[in-house]
Protein backbone atom coordinates (compact mmCIF):
# COMPACT_ATOMS: atom_id res chain seq x y z
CA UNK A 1 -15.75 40.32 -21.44
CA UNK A 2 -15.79 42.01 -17.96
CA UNK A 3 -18.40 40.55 -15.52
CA UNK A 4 -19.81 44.04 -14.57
CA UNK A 5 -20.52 44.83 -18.40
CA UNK A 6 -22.05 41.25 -17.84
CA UNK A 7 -24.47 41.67 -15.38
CA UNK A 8 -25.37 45.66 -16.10
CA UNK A 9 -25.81 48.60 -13.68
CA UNK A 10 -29.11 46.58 -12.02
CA UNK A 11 -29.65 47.52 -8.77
CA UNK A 12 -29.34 43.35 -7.39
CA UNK A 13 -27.05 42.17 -5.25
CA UNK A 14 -28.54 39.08 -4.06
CA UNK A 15 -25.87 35.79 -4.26
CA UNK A 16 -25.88 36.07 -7.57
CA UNK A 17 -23.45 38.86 -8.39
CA UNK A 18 -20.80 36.89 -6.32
CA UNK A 19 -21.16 33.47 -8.48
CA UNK A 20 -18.36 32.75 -10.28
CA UNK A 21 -19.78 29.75 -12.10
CA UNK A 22 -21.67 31.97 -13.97
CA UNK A 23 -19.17 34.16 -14.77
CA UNK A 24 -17.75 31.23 -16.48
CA UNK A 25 -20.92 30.21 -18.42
CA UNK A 26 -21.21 33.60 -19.78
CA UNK A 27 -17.58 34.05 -21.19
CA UNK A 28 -17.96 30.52 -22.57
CA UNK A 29 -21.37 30.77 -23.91
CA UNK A 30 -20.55 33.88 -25.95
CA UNK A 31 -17.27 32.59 -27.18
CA UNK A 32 -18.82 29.40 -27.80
CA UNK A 33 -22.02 30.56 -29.95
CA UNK A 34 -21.55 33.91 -29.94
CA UNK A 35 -43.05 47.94 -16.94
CA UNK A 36 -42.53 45.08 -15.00
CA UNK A 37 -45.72 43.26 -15.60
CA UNK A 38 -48.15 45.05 -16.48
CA UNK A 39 -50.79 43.43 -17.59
CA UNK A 40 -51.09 39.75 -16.78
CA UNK A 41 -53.40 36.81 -18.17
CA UNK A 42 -57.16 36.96 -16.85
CA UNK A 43 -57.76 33.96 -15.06
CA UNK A 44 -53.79 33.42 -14.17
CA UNK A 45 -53.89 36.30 -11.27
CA UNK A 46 -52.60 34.39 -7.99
CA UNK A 47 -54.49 35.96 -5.15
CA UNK A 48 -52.43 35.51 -1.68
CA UNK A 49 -53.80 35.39 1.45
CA UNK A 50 -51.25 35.72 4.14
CA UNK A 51 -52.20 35.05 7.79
CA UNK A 52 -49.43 35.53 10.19
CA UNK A 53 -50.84 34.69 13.21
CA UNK A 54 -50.87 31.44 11.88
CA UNK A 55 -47.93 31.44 9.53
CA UNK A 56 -49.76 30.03 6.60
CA UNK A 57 -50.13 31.42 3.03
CA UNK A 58 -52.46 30.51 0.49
CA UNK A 59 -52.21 31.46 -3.26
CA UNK A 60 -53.63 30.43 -6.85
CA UNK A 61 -51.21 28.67 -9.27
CA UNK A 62 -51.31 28.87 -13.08
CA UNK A 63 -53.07 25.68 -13.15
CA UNK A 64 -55.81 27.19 -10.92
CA UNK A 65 -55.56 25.35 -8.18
CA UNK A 66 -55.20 26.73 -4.76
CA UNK A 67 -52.18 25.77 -2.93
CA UNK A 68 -52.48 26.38 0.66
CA UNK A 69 -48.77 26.68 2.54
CA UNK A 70 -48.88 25.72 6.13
CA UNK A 71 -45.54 26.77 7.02
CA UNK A 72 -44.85 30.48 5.94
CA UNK A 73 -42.12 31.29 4.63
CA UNK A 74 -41.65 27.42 3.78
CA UNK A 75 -38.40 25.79 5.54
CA UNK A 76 -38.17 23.19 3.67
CA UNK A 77 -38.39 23.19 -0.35
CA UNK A 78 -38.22 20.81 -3.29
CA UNK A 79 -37.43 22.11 -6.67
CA UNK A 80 -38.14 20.62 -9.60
CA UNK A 81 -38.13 22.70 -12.03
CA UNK A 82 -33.93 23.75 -13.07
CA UNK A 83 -34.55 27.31 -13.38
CA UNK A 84 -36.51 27.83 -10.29
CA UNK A 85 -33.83 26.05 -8.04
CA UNK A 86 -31.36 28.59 -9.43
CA UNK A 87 -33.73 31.26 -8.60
CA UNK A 88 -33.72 29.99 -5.07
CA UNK A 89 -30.77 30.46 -4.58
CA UNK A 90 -30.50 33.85 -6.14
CA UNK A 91 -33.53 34.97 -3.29
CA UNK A 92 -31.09 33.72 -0.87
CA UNK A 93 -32.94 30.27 -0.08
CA UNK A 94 -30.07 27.95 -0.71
CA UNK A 95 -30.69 26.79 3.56
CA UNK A 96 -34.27 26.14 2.55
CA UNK A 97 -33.66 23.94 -0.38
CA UNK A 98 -33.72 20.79 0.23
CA UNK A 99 -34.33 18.63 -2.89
CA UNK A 100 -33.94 19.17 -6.59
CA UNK A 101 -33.70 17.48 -9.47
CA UNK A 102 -30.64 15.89 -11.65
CA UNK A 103 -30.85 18.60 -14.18
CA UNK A 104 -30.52 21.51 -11.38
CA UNK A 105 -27.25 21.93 -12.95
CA UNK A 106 -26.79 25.86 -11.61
CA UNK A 107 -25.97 26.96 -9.45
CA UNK A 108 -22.51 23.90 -8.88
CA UNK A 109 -22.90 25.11 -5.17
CA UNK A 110 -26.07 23.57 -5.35
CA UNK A 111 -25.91 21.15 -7.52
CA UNK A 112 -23.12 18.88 -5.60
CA UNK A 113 -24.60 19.62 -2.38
CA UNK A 114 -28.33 19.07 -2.19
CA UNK A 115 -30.29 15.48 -2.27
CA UNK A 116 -31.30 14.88 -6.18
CA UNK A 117 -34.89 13.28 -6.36
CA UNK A 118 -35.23 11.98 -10.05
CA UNK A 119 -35.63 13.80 -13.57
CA UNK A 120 -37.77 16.36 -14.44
CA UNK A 121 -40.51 13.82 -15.61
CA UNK A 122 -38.83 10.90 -13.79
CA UNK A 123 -39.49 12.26 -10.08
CA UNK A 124 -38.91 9.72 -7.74
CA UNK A 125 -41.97 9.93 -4.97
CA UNK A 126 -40.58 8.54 -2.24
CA UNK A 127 -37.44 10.61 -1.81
CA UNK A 128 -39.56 13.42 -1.60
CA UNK A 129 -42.00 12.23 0.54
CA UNK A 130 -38.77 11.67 2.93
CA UNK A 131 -38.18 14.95 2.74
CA UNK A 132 -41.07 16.33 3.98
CA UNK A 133 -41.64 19.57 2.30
CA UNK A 134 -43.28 22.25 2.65
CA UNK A 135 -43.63 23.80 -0.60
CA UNK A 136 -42.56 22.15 -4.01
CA UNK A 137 -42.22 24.34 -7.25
CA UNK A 138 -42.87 22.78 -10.53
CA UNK A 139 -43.81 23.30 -14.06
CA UNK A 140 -46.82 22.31 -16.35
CA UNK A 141 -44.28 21.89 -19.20
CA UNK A 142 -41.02 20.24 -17.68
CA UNK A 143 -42.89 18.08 -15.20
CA UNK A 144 -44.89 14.52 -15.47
CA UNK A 145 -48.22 15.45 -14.63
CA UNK A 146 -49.42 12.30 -13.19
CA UNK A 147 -46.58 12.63 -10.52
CA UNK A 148 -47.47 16.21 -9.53
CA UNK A 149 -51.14 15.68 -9.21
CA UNK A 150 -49.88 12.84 -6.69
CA UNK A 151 -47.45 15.17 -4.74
CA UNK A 152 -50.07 18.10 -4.57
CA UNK A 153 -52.62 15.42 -2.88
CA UNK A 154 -49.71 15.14 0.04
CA UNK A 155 -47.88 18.63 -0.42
CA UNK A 156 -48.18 22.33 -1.11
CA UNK A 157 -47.24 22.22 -4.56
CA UNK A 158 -46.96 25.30 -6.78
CA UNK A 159 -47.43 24.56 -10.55
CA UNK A 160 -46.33 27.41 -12.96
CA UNK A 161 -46.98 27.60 -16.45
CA UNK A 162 -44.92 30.57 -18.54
CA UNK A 163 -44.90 31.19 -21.99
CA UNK A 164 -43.76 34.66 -22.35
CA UNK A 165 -41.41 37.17 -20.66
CA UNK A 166 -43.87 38.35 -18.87
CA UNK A 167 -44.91 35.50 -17.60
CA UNK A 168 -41.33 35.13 -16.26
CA UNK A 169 -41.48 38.29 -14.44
CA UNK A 170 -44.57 37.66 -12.78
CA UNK A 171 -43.18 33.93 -11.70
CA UNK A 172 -40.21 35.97 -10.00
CA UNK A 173 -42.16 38.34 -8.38
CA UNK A 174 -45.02 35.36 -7.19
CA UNK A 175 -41.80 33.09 -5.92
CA UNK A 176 -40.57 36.21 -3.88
CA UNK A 177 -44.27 36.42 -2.45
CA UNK A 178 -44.47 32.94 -1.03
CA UNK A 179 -40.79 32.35 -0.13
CA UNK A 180 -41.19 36.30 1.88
CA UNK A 181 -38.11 37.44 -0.10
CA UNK A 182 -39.90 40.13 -2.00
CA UNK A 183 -37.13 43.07 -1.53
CA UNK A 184 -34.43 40.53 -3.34
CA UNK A 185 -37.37 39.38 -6.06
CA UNK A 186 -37.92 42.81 -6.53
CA UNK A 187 -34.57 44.13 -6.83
CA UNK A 188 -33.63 40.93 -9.49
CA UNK A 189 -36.51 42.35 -11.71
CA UNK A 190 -35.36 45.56 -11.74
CA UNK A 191 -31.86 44.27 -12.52
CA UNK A 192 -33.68 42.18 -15.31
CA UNK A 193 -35.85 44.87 -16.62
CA UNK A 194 -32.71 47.36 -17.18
CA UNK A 195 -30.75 44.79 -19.19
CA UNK A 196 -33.50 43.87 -21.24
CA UNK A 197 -34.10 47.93 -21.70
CA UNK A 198 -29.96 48.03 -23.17
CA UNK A 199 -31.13 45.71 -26.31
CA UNK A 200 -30.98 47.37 -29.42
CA UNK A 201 -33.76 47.71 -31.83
CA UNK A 202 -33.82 45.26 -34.76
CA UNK A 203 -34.73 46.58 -37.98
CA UNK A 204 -34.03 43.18 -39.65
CA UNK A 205 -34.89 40.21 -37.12
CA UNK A 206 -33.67 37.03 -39.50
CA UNK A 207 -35.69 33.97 -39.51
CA UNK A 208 -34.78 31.25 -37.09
CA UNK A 209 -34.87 27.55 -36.76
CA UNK A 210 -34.89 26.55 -33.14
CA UNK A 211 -33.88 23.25 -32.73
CA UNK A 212 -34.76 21.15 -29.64
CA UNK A 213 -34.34 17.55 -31.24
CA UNK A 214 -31.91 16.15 -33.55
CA UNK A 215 -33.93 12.43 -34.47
CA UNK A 216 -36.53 13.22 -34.71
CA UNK A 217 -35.56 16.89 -35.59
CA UNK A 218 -38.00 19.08 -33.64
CA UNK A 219 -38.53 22.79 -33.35
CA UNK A 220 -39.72 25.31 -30.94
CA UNK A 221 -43.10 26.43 -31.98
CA UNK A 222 -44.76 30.10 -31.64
CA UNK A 223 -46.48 29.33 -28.17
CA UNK A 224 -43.28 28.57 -26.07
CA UNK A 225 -41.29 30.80 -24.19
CA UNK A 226 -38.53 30.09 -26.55
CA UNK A 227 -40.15 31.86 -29.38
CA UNK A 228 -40.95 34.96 -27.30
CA UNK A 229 -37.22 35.16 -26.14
CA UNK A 230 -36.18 34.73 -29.91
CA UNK A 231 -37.99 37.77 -30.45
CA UNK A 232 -36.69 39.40 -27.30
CA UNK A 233 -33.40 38.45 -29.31
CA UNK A 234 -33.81 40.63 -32.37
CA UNK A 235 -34.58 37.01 -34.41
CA UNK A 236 -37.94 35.99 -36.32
CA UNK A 237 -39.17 32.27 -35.33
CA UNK A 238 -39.67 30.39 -38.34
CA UNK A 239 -41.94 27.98 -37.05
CA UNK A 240 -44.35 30.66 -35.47
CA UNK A 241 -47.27 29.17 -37.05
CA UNK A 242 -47.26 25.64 -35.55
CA UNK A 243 -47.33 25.04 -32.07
CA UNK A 244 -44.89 23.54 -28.85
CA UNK A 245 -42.37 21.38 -30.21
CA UNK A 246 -43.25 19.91 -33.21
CA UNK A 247 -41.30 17.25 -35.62
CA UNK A 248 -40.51 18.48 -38.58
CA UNK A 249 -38.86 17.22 -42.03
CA UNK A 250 -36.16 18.43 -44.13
CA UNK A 251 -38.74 19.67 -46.46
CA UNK A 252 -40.66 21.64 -44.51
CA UNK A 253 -37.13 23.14 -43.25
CA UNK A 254 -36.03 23.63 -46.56
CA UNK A 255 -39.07 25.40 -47.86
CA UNK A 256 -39.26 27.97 -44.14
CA UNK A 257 -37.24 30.49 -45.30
CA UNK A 258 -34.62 29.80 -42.01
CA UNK A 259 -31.39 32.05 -42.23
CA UNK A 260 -29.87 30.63 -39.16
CA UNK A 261 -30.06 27.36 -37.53
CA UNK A 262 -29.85 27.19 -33.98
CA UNK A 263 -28.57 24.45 -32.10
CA UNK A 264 -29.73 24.29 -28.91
CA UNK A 265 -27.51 23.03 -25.80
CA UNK A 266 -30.99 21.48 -24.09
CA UNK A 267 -32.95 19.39 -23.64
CA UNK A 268 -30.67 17.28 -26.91
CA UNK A 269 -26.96 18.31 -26.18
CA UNK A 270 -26.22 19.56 -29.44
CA UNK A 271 -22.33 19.43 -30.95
CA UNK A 272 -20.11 21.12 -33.14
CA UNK A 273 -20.07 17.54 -34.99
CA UNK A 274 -24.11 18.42 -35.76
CA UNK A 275 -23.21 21.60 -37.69
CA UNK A 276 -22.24 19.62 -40.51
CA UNK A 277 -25.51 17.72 -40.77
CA UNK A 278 -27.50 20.58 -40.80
CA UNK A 279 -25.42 22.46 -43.39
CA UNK A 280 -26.12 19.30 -45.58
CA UNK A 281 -29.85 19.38 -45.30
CA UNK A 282 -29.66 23.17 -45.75
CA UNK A 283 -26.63 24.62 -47.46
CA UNK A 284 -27.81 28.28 -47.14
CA UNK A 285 -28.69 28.72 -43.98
CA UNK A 286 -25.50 29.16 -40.60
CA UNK A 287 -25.87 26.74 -38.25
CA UNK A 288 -24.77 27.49 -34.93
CA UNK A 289 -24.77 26.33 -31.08
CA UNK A 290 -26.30 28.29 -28.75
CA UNK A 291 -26.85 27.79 -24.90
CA UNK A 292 -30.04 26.48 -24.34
CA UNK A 293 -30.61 28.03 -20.80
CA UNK A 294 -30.49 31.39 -22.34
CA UNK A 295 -33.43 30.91 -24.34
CA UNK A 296 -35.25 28.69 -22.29
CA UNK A 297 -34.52 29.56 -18.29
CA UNK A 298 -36.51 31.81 -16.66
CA UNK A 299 -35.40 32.62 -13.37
CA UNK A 300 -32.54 34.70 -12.53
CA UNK A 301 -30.73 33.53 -15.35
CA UNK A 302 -32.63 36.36 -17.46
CA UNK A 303 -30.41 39.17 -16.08
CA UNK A 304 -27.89 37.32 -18.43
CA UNK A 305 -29.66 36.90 -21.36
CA UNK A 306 -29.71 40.58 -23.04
CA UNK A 307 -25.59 39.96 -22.90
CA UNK A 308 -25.76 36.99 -24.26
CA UNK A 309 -28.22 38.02 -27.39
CA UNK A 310 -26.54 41.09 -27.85
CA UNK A 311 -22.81 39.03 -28.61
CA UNK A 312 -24.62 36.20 -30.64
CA UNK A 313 -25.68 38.49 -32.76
CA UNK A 314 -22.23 40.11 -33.52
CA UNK A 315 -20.87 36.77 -33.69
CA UNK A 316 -23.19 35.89 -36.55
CA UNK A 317 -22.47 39.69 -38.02
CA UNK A 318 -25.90 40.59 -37.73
């Protein structure tokens, strides 16, 4: 599949049109598996307050909580949430990382280069206080909260929350704000927007099991931002009703309705070797693998999703 029919006709051309690691997780996710915002939640609307005569920025997160950044544009920034590191470096910030965690997987540049401070939910304090930063990003979902409460006491500290698309593209456009790199945030949304805009209407979206967990087997539920990107997908969640990640039984899979079985790459690493299992519990229904970070990434990983959906589907001759 040619890279340009990859990435669209989007008007970015930040770093990430010149990576070819993701060149190579596109062409292997397929053959493996295979307007902006405008309206935004009422008491989620970060307010920012620039003052440059004193170089300092405050802004509400999504937890509320004002975060006041002393150094503007931060110099100096921890990541701990995957997808926002790759977003980073997608603004151009790759100088001004300077800490992420062991999952920050993309982009390899990265990834082999930059000082890795813990897990997700197994951040290790002192690293980071050794770095010194000026602005950490993390997540009300991936991270441990007791451990970001204690690095917002010391450090700006940016907590997101998304759930939806949306809420994606407002996280882009928020990061550009406070990192001053609006004109690239900008551009990557419209680049976004436009590939999203190429998906075909779904007549027939087929019900889905999205699974997270093998023992216990656990599904994404209708409040995640998985579920809204199944639908973004042209697929039906068939656990809308319950909600996160709940554990389910082969009963209550057996009596959903699923069509498909997806197998998610993340956070369980999913196999080939797991079809089989699944196919036992539920003869009439396809399992398949599919790459996690395309369902469940939100940074500037989205310009690659529409791609992505649009060959799983023909894969599964849908």
């Amino acid at each position: 599949m040619p890279w340009a029919t990859a990435r669209g006709t989007g008007l970015f051309r930040g770093p990430f049109h010149s990576r070819p690691d993701l060149k190579k997780v596109v062409t292997a996710s397929v053959s493996t598996s295979v307007t902006l915002l405008s309206r935004r939640r009422a008491l989620s609307i970060p307010v920012a307050k620039t003052n440059r005569l004193s170089c300092s920025m405050n802004i509400i997160d999504d937890l509320h909580k004002e975060v006041q950044i002393k150094t503007f544009p931060p110099q100096r920034i921890v990541s701990v949430v995957p997808s926002l590191t790759e977003l980073l470096y997608d603004l151009g910030l790759s100088e001004q990382i300077v800490g992420i965690t062991k999952f920050c997987i993309f982009p390899e540049l990265i990834f082999r280069t930059k000082p890795r401070i813990g897990g997700t939910k197994t951040l290790h304090l002192e690293k980071i206080d050794a770095l010194q930063p000026d602005l950490i990003l993390a997540n009300k979902e991936e991270n441990d909260k007791s451990s970001i409460e204690e690095l917002s006491s010391r450090f700006p500290t940016y907590v997101s929350d998304i759930k939806t698309f949306e809420d994606a593209l407002e996280k882009i456009r928020i990061i550009g704000e406070i990192t001053d790199t609006q004109e690239t945030s900008l551009q990557l949304l419209n680049d976004i927007q436009q590939n999203f805009s190429r998906l075909p209407e779904q007549t027939h979206k087929p019900k889905v099991a999205y699974m997270i967990w093998k023992s216990p087997m656990m599904v994404a539920g209708g409040d995640t931002y998985i579920s809204d990107m199944l639908s973004k997908a042209g697929f039906e969640n068939g656990f809308e009703h319950l909600s996160r990640y709940p554990e389910i039984g082969e009963k209550e899979l057996q009596n959903a309705g699923i069509e498909y079985i997806f197998l998610s790459s993340e956070p369980f690493p999913f196999k080939s070797s797991h079809i089989a299992d699944f196919k036992q519990i539920l003869p009439s229904a396809q399992a398949t693998l599919v790459d996690g970070t395309m369902f469940s990434w939100y940074g500037s990983r989205l310009s690659l999703a529409p791609t992505y959906f649009i060959h799983l589907r023909k894969e599964l001759n849908i």
